[in-house]
N, C-alpha and C. Protein backbone atom coordinates (compact mmCIF):
# COMPACT_ATOMS: atom_id res chain seq x y z
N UNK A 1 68.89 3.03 86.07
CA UNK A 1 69.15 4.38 86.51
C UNK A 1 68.09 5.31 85.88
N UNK A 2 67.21 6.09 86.62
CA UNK A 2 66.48 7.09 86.08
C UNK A 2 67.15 8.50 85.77
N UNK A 3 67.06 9.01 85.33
CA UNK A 3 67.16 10.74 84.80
C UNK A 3 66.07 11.30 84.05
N UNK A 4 66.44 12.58 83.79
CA UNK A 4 65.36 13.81 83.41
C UNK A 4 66.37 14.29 82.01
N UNK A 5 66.06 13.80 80.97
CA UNK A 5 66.72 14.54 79.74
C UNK A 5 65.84 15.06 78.55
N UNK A 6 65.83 15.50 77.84
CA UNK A 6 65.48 16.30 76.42
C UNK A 6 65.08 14.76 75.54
N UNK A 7 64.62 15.64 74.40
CA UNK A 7 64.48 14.75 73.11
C UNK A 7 65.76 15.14 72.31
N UNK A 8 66.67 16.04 72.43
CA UNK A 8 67.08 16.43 71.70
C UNK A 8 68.28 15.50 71.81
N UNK A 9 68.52 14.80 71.16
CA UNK A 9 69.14 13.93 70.86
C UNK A 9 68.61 12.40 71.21
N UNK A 10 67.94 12.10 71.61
CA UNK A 10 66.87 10.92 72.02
C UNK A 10 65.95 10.47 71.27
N UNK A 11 66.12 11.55 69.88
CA UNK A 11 64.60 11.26 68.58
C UNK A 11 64.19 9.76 68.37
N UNK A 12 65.11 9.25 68.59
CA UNK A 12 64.54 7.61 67.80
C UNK A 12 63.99 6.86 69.05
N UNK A 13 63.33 7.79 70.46
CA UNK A 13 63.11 7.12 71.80
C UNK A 13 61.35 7.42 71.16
N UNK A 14 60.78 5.92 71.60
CA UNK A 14 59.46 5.41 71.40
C UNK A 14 58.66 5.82 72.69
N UNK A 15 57.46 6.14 72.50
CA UNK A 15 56.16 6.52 73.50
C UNK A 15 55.24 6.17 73.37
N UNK A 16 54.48 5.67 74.58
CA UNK A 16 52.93 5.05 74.47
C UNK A 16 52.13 5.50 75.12
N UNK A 17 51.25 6.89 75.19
CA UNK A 17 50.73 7.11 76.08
C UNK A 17 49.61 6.51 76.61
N UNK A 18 48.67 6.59 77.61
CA UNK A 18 47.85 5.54 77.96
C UNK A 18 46.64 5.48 77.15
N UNK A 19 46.45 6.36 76.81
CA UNK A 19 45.24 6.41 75.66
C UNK A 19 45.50 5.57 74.72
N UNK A 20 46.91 5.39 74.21
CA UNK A 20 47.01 4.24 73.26
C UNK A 20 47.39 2.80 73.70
N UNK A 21 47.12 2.71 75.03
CA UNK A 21 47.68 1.10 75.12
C UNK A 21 47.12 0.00 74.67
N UNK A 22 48.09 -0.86 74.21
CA UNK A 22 47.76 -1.53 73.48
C UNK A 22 48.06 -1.77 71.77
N UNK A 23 48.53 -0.72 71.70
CA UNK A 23 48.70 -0.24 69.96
C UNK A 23 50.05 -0.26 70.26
N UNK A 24 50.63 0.24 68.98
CA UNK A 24 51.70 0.20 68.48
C UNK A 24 52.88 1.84 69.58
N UNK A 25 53.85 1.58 69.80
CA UNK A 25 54.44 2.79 70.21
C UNK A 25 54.81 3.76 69.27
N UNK A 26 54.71 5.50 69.22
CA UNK A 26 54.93 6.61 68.64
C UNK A 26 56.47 6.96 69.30
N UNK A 27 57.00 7.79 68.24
CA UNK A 27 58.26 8.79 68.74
C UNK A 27 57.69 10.11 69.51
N UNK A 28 58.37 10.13 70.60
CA UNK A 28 58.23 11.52 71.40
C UNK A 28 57.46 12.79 70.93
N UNK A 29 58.62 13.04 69.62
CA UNK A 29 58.19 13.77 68.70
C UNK A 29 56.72 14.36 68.31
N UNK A 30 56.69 13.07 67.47
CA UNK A 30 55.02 12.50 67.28
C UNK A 30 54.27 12.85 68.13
N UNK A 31 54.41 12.10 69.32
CA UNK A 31 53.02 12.49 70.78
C UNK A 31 53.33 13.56 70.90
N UNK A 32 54.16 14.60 70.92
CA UNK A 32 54.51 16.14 71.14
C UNK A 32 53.49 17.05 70.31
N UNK A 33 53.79 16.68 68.72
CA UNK A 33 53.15 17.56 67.69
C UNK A 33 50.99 17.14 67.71
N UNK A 34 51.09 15.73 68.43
CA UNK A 34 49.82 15.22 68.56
C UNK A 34 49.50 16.27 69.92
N UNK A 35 49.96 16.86 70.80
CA UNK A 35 49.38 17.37 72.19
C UNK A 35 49.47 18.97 71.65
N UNK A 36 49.93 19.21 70.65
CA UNK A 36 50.17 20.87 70.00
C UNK A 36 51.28 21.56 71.05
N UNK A 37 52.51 21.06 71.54
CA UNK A 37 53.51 21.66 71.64
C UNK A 37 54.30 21.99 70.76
N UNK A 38 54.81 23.12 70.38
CA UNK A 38 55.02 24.43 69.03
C UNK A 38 56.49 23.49 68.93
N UNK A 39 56.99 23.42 67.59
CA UNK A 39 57.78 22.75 67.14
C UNK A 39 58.88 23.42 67.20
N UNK A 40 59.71 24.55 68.02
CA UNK A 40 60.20 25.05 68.38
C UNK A 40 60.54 24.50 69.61
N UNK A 41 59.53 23.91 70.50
CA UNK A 41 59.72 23.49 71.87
C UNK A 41 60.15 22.41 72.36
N UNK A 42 59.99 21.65 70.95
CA UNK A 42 59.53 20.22 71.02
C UNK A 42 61.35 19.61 71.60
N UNK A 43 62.24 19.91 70.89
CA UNK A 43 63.42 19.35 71.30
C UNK A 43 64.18 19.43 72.80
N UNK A 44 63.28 20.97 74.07
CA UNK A 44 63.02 21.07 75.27
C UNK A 44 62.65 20.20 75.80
N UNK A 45 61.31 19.50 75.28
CA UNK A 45 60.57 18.45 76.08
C UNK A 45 61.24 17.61 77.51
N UNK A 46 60.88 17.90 78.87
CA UNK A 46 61.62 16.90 79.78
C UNK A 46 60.84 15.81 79.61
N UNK A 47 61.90 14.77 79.39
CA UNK A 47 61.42 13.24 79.48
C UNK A 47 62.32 12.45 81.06
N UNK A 48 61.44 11.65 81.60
CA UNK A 48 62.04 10.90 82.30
C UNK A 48 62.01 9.39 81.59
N UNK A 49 63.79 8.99 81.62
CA UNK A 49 63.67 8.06 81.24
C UNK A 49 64.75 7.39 82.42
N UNK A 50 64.64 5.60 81.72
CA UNK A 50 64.85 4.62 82.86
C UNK A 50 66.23 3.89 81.44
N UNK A 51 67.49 4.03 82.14
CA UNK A 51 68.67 3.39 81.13
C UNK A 51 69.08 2.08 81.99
N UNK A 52 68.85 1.11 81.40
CA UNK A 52 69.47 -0.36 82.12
C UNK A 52 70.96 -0.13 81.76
N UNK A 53 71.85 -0.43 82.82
CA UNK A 53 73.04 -0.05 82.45
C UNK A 53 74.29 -0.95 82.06
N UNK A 54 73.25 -2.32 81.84
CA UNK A 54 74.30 -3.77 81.54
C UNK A 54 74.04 -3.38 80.09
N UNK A 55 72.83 -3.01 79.15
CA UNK A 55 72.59 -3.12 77.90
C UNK A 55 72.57 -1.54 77.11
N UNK A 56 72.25 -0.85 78.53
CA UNK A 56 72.35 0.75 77.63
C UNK A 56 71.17 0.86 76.86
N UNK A 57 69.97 0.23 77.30
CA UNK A 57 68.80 0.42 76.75
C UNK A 57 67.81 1.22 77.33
N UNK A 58 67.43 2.20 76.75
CA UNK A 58 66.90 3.36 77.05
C UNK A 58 65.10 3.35 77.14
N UNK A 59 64.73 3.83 78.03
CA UNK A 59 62.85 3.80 78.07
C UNK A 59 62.55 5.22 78.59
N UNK A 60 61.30 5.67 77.52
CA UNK A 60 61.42 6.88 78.22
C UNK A 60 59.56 6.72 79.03
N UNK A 61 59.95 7.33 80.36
CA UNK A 61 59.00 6.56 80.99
C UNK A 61 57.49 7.63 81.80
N UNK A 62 58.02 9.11 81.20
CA UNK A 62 57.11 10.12 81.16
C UNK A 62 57.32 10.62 80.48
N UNK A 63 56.51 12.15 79.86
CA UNK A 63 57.04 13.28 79.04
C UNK A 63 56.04 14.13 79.31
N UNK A 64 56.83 15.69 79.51
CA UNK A 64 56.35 16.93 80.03
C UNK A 64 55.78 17.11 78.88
N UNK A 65 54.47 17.81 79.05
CA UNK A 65 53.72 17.91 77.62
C UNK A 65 53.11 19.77 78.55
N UNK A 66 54.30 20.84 78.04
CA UNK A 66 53.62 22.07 78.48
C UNK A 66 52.35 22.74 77.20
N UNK A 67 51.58 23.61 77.98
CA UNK A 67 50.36 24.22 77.75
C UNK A 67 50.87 24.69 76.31
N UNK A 68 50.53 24.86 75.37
CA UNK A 68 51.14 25.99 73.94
C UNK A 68 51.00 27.27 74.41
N UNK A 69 50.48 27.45 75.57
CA UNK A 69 50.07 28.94 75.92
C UNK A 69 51.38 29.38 76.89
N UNK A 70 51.74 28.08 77.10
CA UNK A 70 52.92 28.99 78.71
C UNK A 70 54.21 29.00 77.73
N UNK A 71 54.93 30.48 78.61
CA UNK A 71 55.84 31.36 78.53
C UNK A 71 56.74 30.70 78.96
N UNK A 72 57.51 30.06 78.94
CA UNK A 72 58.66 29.27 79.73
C UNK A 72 59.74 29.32 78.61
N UNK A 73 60.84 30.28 79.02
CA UNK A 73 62.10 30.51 78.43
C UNK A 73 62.73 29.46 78.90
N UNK A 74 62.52 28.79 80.29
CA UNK A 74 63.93 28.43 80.81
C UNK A 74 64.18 26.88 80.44
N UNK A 75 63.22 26.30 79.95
CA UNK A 75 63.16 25.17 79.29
C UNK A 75 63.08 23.54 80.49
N UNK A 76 62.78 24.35 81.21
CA UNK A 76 62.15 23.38 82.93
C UNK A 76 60.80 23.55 82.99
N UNK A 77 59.83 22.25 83.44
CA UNK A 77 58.31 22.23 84.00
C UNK A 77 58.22 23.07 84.90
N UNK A 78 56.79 24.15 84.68
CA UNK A 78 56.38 24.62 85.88
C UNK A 78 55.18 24.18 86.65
N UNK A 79 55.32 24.60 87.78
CA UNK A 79 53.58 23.96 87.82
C UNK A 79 52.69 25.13 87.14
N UNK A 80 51.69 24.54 86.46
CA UNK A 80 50.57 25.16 86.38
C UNK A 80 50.53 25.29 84.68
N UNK A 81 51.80 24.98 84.27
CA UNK A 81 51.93 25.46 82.80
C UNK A 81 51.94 24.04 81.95
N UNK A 82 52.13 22.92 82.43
CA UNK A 82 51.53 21.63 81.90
C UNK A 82 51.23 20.43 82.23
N UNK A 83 51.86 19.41 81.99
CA UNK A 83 51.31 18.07 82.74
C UNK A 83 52.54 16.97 82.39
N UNK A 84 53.17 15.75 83.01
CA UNK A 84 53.21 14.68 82.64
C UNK A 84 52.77 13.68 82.65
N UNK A 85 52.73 13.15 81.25
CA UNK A 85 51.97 12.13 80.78
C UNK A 85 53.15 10.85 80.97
N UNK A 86 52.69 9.61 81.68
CA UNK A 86 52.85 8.33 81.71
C UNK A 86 52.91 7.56 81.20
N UNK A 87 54.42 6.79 80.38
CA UNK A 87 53.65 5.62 79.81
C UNK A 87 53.00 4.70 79.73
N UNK A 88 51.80 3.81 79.06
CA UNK A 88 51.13 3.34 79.41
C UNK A 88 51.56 2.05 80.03
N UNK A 89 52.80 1.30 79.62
CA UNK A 89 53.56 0.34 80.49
C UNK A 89 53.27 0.45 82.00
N UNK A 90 53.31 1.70 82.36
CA UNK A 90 53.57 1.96 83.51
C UNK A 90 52.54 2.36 84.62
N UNK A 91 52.38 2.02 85.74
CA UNK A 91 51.22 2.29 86.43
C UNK A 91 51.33 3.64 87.57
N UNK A 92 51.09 4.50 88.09
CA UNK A 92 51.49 5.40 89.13
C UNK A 92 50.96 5.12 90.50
N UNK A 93 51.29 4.86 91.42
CA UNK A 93 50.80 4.44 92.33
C UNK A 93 51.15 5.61 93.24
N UNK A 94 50.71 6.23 94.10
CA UNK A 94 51.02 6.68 95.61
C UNK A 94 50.14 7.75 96.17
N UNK A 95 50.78 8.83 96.98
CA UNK A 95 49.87 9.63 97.93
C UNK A 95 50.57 10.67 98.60
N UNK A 96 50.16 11.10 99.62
CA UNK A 96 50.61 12.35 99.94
C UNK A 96 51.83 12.11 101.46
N UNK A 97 52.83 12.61 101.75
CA UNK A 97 53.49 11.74 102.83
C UNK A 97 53.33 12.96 103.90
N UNK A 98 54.52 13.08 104.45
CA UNK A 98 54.26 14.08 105.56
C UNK A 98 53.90 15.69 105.51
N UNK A 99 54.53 16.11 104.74
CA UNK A 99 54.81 17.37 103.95
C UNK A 99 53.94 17.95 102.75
N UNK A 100 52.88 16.45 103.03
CA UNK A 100 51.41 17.24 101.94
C UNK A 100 52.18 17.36 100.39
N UNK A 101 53.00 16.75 100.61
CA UNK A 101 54.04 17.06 99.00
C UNK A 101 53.13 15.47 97.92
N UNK A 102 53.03 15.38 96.65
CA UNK A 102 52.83 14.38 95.77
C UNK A 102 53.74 13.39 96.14
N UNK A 103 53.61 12.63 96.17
CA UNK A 103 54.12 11.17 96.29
C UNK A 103 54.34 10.20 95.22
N UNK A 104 54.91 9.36 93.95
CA UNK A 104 54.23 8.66 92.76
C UNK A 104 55.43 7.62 92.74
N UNK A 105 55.10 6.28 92.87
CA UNK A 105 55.79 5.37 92.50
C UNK A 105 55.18 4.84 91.43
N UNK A 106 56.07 4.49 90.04
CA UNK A 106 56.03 3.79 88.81
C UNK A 106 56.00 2.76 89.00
N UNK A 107 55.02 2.00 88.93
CA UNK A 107 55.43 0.49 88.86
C UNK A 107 55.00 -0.42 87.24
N UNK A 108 55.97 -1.26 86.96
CA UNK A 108 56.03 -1.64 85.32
C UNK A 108 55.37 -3.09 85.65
N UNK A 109 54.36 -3.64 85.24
CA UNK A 109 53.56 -4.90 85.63
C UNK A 109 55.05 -5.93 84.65
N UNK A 110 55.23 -6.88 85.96
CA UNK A 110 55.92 -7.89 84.67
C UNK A 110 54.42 -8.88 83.79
């Protein structure tokens, strides 16, 4: 099952972004204070993560990493104000469909 939740309560959830693949995985946290999102923000962070639901094991499988510069009270991604970053597990595949809208399928190499 995928969803869109916080760190804030998720602290002990591990991240690899692609720059580090290969190495060891970081806490959210960590890659947060490494991209200079204000430590105030940091427990906002949207993460998409992936929960297997026979074991309840949790992956978090993006994370919104906003600008230090954007204004965002409401604690939701905007466009223009940052980016998500991918874990490196994970590959993005896709394109644009009818509606000119982004398209992105995750795919996890077995």
């Amino acid at each position: 099952m995928f969803y869109i939740g916080t760190i804030q309560g998720n602290e002990d959830i591990t991240f690899i972004p692609p720059w580090r693949r290969g190495r060891s995985p970081i806490k959210i946290k960590e890659f947060l204070r490494g991209q200079k999102v204000p430590l105030h923000r940091r427990p906002y962070a949207p993460v998409l993560f992936f929960e297997n639901k026979t074991n309840k094991e949790r992956v978090a499988i993006a994370v919104f990493v906003e600008n230090s510069t954007a204004e965002n009270t409401e604690m939701i991604p905007v466009e223009g104000k940052g980016k998500w970053v991918v874990h490196a597990d994970f590959d993005g595949q896709g394109g644009e469909n009818e509606s000119n809208e982004r398209v992105c399928v995750l795919v996890r190499p077995c």
